[in-house]
Each structure stands twice: as C-alpha cells, then as structure tokens.
C-alpha atoms as a PDB file:
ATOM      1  CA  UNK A   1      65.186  42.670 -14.813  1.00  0.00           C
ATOM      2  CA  UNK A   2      66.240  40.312 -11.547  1.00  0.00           C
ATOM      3  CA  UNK A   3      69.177  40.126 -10.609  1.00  0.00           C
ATOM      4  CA  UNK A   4      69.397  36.355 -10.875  1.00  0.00           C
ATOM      5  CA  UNK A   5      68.171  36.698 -14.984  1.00  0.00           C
ATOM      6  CA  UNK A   6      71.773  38.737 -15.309  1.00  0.00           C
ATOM      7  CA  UNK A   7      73.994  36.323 -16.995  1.00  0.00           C
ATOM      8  CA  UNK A   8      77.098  38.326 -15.826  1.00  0.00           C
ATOM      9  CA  UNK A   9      76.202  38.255 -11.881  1.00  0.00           C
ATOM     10  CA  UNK A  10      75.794  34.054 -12.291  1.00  0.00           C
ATOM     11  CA  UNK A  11      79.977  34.083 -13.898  1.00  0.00           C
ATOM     12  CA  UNK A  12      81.304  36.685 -11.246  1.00  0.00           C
ATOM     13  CA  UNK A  13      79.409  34.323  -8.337  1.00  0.00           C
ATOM     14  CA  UNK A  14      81.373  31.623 -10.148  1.00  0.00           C
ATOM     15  CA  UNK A  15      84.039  33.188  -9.930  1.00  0.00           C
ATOM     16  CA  UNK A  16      84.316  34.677  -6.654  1.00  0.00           C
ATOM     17  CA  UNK A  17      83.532  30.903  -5.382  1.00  0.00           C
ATOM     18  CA  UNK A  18      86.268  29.737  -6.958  1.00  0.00           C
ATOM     19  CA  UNK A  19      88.870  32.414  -5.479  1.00  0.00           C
ATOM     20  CA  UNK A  20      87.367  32.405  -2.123  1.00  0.00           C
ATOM     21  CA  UNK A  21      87.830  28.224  -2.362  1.00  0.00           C
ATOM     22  CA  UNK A  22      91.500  28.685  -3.445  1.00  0.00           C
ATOM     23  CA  UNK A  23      91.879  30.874  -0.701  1.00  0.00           C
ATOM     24  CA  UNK A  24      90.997  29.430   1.858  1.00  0.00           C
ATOM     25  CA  UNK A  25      92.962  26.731   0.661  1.00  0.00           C
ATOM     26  CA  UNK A  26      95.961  28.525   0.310  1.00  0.00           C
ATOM     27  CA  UNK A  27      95.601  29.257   4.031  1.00  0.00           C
ATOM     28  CA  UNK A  28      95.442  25.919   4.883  1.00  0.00           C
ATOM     29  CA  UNK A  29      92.009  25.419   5.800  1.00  0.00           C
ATOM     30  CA  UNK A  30      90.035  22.372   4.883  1.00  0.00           C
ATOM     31  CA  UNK A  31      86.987  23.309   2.981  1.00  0.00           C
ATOM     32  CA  UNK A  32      85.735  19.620   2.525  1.00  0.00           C
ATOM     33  CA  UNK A  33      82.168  20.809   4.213  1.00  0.00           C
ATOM     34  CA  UNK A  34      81.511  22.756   0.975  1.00  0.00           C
ATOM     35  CA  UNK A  35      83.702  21.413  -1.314  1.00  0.00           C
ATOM     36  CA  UNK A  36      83.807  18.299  -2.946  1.00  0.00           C
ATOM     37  CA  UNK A  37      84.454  16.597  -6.142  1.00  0.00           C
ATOM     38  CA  UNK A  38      84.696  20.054  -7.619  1.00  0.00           C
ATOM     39  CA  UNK A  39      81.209  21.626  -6.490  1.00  0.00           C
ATOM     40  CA  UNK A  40      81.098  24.172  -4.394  1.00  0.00           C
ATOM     41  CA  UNK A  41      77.822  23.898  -1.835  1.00  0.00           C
ATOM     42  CA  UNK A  42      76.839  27.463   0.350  1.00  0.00           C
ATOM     43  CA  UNK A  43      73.197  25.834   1.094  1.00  0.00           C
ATOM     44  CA  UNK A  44      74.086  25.920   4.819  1.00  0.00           C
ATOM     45  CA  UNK A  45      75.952  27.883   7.146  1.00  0.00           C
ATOM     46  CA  UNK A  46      79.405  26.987   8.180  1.00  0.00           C
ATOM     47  CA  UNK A  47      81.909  28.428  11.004  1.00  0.00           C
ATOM     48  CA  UNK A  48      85.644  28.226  11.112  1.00  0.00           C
ATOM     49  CA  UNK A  49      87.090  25.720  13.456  1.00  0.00           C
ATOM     50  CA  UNK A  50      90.503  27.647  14.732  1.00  0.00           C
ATOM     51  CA  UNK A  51      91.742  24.451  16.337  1.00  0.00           C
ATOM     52  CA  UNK A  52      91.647  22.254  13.435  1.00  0.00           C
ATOM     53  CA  UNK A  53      91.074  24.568  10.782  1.00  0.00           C
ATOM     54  CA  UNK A  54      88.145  23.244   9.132  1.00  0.00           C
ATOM     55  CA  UNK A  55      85.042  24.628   8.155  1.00  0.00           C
ATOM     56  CA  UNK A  56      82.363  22.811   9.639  1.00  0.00           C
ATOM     57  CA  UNK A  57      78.083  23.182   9.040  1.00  0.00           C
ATOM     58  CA  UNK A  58      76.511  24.518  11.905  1.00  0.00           C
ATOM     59  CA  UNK A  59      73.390  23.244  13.156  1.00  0.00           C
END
C-alpha cells in the first residue's frame, strides 16, 4: 500500500493545510499566493517577504 492510496494521510494533509493557512493568517501574513477562493495551491515554491509580509512564488 502507497502512501497516497491511505485515505487517512489525504484528511490529515487537509487538515494540516488548513491550520498552517489559519496560521499564518493569524500572524498577519498574506497568503493570497496560495490561497484563494478557498483552495489551497503548494504546486510552487514560495518565500516569506519580511517587509511586506506576503508570501510570494519564487521563480
């Protein structure tokens, strides 16, 4: 058995996204690079932004 065929690991992704989105959050970061309209996105990499406190894409 994969990993990925584990129904479990697919809801504690889900919900780890979901905390580590409210948390970020919470810190006042904006997230809008991989969050929007309720889906999260983690299909590229991102860095912090200290100055403005965004998470940007990095090319």
């Amino acid at each position: 058995m994969t990993v990925v065929a584990y129904h479990g690991f697919n809801s504690a992704r889900a919900s780890h996204d979901i905390v580590l989105i409210n948390e970020l959050t919470a810190r006042g970061i904006d997230v809008s690079a991989i969050y929007n309209n309720g889906r999260i996105s983690f299909t590229k990499k991102v860095v912090l932004d200290k100055e403005s406190a965004r998470l940007i894409i990095q090319e």
